[in-house]
N, C-alpha and C. Protein backbone atom coordinates (compact mmCIF):
# COMPACT_ATOMS: atom_id res chain seq x y z
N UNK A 1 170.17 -14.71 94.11
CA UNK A 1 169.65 -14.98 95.43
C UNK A 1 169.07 -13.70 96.04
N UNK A 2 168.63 -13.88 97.05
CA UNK A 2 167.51 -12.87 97.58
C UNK A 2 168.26 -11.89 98.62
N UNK A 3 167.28 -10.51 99.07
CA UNK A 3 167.97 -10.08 100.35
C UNK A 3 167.09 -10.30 101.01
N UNK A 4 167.14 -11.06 102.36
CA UNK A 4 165.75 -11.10 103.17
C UNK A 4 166.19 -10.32 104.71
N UNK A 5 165.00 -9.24 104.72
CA UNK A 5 165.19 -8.88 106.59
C UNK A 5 164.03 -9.64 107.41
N UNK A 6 164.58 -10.08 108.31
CA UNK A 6 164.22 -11.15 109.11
C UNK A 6 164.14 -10.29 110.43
N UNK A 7 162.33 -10.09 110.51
CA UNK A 7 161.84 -8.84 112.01
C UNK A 7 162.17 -10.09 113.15
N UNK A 8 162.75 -9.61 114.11
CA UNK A 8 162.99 -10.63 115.10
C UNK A 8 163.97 -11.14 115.37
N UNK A 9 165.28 -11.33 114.48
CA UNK A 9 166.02 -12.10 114.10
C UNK A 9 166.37 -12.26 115.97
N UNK A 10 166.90 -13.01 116.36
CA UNK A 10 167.31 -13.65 117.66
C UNK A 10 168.71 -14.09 117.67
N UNK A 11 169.40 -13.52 118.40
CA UNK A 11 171.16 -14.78 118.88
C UNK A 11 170.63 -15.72 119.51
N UNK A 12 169.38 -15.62 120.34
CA UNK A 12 169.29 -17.30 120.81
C UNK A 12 168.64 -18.34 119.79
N UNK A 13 169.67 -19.24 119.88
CA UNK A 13 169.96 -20.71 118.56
C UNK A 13 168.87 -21.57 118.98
N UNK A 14 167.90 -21.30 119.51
CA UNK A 14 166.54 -22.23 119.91
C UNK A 14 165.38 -21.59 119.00
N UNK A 15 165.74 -19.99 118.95
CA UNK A 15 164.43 -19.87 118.48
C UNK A 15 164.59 -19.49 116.82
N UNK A 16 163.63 -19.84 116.04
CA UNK A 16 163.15 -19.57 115.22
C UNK A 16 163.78 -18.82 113.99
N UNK A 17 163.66 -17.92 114.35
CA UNK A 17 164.13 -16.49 113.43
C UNK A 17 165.62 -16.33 113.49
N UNK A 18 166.46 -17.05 114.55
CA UNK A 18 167.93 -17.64 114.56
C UNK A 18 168.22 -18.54 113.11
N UNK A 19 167.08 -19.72 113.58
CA UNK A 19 167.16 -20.80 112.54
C UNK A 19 166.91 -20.35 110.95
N UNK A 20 166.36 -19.05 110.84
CA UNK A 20 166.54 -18.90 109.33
C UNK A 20 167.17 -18.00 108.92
N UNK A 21 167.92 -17.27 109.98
CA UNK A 21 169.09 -16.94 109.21
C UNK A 21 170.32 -17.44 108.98
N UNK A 22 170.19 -19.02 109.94
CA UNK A 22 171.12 -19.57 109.62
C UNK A 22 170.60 -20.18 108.00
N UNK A 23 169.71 -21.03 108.10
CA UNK A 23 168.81 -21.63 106.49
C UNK A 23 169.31 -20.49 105.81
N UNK A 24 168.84 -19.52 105.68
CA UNK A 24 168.60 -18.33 104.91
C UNK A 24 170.23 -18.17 104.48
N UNK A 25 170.88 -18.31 104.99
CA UNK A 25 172.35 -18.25 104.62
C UNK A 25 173.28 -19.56 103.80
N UNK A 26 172.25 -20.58 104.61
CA UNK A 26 172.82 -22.25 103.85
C UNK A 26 172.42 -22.47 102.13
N UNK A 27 171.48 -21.32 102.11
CA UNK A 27 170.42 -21.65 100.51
C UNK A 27 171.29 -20.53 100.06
N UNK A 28 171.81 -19.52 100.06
CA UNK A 28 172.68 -18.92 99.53
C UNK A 28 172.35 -17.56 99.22
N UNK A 29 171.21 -16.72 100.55
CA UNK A 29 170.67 -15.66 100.59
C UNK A 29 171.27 -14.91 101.83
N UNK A 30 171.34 -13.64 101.52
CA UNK A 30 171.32 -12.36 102.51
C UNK A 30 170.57 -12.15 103.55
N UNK A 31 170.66 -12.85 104.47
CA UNK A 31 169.52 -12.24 105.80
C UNK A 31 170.26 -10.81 105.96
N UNK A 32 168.90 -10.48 106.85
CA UNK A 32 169.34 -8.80 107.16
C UNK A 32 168.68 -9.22 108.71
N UNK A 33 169.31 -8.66 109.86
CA UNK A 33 168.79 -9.02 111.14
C UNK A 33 167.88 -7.92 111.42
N UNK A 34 166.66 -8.11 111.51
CA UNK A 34 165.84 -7.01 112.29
C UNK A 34 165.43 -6.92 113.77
N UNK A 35 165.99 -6.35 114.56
CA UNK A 35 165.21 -6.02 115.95
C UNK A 35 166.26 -4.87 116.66
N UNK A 36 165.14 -4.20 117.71
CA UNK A 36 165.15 -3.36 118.27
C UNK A 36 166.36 -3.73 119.12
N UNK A 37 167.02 -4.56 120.29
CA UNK A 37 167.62 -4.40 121.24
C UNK A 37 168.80 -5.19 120.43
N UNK A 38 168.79 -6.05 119.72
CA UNK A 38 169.96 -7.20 119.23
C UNK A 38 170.81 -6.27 119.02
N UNK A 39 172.28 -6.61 118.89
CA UNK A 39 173.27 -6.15 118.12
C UNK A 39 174.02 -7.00 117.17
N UNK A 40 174.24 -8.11 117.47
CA UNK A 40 174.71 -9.32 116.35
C UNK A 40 174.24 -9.97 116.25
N UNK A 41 173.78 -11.14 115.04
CA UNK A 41 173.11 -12.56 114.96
C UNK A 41 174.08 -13.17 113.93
N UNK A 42 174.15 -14.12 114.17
CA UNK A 42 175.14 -15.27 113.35
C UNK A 42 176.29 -14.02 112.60
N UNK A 43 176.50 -13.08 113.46
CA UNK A 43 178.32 -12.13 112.90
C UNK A 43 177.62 -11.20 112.14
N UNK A 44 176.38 -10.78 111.81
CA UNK A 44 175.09 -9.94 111.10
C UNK A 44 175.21 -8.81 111.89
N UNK A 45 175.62 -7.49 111.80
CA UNK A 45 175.09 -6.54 112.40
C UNK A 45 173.86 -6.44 112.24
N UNK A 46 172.92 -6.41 113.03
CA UNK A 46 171.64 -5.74 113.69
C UNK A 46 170.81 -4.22 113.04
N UNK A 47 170.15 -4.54 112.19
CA UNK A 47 169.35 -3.46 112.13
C UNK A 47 168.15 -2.90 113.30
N UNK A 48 168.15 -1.75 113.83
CA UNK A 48 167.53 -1.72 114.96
C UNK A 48 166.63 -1.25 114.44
N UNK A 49 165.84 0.04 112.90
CA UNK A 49 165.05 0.30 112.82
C UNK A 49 164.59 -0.07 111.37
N UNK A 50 163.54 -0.94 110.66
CA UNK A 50 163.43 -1.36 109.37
C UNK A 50 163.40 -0.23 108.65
N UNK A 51 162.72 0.62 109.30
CA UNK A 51 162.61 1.88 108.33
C UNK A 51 164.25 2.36 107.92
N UNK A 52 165.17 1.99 107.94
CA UNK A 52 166.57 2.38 107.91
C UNK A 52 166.81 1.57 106.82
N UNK A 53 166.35 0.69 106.40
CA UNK A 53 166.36 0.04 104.96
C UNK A 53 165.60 0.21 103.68
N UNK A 54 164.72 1.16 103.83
CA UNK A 54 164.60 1.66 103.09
C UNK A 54 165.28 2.47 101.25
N UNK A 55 164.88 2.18 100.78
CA UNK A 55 165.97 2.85 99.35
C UNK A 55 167.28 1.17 99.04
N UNK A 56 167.44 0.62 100.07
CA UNK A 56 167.98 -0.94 99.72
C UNK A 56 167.10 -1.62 99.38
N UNK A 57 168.10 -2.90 98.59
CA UNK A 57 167.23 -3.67 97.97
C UNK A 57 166.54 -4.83 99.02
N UNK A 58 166.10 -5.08 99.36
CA UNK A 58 165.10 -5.91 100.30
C UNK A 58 163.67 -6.38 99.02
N UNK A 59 163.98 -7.83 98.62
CA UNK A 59 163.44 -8.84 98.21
C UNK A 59 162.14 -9.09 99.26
N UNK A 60 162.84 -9.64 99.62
CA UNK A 60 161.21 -10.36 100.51
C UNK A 60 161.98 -9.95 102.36
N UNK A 61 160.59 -9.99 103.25
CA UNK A 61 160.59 -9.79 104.54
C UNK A 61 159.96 -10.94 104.95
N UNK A 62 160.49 -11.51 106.20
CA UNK A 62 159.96 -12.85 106.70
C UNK A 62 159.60 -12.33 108.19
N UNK A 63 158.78 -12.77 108.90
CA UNK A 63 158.11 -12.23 110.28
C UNK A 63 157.94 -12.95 111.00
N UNK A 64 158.56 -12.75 112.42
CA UNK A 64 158.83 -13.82 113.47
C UNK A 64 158.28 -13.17 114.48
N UNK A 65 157.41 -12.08 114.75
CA UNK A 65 156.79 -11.45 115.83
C UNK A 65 155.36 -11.25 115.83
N UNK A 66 154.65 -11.48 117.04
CA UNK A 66 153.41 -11.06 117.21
C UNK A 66 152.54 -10.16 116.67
N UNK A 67 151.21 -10.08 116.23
CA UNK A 67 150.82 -9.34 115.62
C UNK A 67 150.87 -7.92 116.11
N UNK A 68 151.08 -7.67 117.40
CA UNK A 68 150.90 -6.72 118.32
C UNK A 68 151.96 -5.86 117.64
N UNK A 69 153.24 -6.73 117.78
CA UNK A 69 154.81 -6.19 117.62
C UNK A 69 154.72 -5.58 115.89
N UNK A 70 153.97 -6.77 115.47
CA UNK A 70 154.64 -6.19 113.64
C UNK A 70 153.46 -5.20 112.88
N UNK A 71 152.35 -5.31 113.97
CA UNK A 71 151.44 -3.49 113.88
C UNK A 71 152.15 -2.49 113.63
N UNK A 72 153.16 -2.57 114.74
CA UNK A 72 154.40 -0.84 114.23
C UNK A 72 154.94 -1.44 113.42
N UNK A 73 155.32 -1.94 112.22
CA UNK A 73 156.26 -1.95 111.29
C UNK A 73 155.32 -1.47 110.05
N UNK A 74 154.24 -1.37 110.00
CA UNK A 74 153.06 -1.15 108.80
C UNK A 74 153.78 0.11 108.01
N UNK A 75 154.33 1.27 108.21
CA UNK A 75 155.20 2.37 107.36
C UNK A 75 156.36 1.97 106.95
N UNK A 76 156.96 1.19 107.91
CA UNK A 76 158.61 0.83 107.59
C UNK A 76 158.25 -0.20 106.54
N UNK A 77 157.23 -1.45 106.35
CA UNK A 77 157.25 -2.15 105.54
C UNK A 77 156.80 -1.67 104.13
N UNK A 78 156.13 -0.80 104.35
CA UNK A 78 155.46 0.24 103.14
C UNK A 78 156.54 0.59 102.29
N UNK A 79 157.62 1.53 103.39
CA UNK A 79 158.81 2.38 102.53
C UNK A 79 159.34 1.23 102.15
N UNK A 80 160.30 0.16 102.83
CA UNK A 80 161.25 -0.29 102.33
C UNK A 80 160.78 -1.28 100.85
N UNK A 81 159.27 -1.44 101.23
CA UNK A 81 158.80 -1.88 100.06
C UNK A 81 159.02 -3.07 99.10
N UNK A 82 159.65 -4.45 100.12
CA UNK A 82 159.80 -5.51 99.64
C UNK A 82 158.67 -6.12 98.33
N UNK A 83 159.14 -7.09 97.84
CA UNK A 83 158.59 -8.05 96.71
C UNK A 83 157.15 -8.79 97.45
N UNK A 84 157.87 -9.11 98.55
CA UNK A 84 156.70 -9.85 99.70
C UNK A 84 157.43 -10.02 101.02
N UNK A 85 156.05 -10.26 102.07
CA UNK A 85 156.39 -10.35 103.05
C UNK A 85 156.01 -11.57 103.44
N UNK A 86 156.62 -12.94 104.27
CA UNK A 86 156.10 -13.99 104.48
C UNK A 86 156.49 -13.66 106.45
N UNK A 87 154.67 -13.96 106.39
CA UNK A 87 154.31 -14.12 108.03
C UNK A 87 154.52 -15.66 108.67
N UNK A 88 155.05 -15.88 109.28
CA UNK A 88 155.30 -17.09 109.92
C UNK A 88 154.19 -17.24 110.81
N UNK A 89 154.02 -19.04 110.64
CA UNK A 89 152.90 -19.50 111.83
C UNK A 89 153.54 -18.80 113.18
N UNK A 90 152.00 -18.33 113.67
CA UNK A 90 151.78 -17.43 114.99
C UNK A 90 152.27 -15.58 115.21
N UNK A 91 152.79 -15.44 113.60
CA UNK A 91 153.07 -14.32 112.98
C UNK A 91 151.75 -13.75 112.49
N UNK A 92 151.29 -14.52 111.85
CA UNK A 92 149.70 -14.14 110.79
C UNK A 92 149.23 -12.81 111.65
N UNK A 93 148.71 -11.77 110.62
CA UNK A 93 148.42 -10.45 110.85
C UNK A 93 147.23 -9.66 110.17
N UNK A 94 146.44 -10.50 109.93
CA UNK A 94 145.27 -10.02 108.82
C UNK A 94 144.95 -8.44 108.57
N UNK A 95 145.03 -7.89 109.38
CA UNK A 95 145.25 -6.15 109.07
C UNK A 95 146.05 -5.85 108.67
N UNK A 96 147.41 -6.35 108.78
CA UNK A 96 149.17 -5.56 108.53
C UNK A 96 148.80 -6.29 107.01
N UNK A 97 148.42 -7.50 106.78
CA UNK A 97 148.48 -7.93 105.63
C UNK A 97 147.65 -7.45 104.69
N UNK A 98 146.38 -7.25 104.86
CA UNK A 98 145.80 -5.95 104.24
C UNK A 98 146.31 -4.87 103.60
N UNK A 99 146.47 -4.38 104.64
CA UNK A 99 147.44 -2.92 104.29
C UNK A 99 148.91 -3.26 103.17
N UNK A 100 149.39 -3.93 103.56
CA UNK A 100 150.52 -4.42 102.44
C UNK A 100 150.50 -4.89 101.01
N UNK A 101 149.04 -5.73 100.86
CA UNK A 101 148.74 -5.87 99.29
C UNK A 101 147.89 -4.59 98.98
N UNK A 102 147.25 -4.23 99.84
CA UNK A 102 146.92 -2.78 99.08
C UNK A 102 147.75 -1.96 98.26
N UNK A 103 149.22 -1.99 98.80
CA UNK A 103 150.00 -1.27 98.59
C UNK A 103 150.91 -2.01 97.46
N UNK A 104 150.51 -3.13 97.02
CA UNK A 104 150.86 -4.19 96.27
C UNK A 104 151.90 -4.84 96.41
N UNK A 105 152.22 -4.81 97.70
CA UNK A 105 153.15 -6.01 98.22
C UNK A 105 152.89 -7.35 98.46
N UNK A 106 152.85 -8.39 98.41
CA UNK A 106 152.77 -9.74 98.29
C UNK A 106 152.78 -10.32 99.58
N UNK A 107 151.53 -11.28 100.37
CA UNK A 107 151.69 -11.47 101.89
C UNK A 107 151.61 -13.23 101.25
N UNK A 108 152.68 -14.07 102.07
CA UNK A 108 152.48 -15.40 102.27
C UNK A 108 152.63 -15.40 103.65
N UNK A 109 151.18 -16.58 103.37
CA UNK A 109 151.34 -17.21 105.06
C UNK A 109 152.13 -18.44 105.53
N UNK A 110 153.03 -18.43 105.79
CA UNK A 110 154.01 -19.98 105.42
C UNK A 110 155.30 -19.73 106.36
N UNK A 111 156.13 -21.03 106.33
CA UNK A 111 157.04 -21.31 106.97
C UNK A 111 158.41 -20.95 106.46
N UNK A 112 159.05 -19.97 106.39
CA UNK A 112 160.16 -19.68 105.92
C UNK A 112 161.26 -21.35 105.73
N UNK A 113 161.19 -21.78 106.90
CA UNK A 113 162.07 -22.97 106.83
C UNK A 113 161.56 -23.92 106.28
N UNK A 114 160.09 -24.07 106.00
CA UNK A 114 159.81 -25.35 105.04
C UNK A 114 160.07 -24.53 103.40
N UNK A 115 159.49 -23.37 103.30
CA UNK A 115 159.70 -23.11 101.92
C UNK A 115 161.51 -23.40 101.61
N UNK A 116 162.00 -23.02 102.22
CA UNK A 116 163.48 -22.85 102.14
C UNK A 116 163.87 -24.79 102.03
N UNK A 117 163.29 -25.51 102.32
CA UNK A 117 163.72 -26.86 102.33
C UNK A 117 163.12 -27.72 101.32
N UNK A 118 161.82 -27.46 100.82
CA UNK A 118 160.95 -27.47 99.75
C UNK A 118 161.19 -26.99 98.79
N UNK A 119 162.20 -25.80 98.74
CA UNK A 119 162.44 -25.05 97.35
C UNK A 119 161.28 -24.40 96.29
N UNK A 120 160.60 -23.92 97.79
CA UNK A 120 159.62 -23.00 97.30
C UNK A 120 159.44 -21.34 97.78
N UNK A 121 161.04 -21.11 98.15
CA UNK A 121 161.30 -20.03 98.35
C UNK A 121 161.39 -18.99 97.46
């Protein structure tokens, strides 16, 4: 199974990036919580800076923030240097994604929770 850091991850159970680390945990994978102010998500300590994961193993990155927001992550996603990164609808980043297969990292544009239910994760 995979390690996935999840930019955004949320304690509030409405949104999104909550819901797949709960999924992300039901399929029998490692979320890693990413964001700046959080401190716990589903009992997950909180990574506050991605670049701090670096040299770990981090599989794939899934993206739950604005293009604005996941502009600054373009070095941290570089170093830590996942397999791929999957941008979630209203995530899509056509520059950050650029820059990432350049670097030969792998960009899907897709739904973490349908791949994860589809079994095309």
């Amino acid at each position: 199974m995979e390690v996935v850091a999840v930019i955004g991850a949320s304690s509030d159970t409405n949104r999104y990036s909550y819901k797949a680390m709960e999924m992300l945990e039901e399929y029998g994978h490692t979320p890693v919580p990413v964001h700046p102010r959080e401190e716990v998500v589903r009992g997950v300590k909180v990574t506050h800076n991605l670049g701090d994961l670096a040299g770990q193993k981090i599989d794939t990155v899934t993206v739950y923030v604005n293009p604005a927001i996941s502009d600054k992550y373009e070095k941290d996603l570089i170093a830590v240097n996942p397999k791929r990164v999957i941008f979630n609808p209203g995530a899509e980043n056509p520059r950050l994604e650029a820059a990432l297969a350049k670097n030969g990292i792998q960009v899907e544009n897709a739904c973490t929770l349908v791949l994860l239910r589809t079994n095309q994760f």
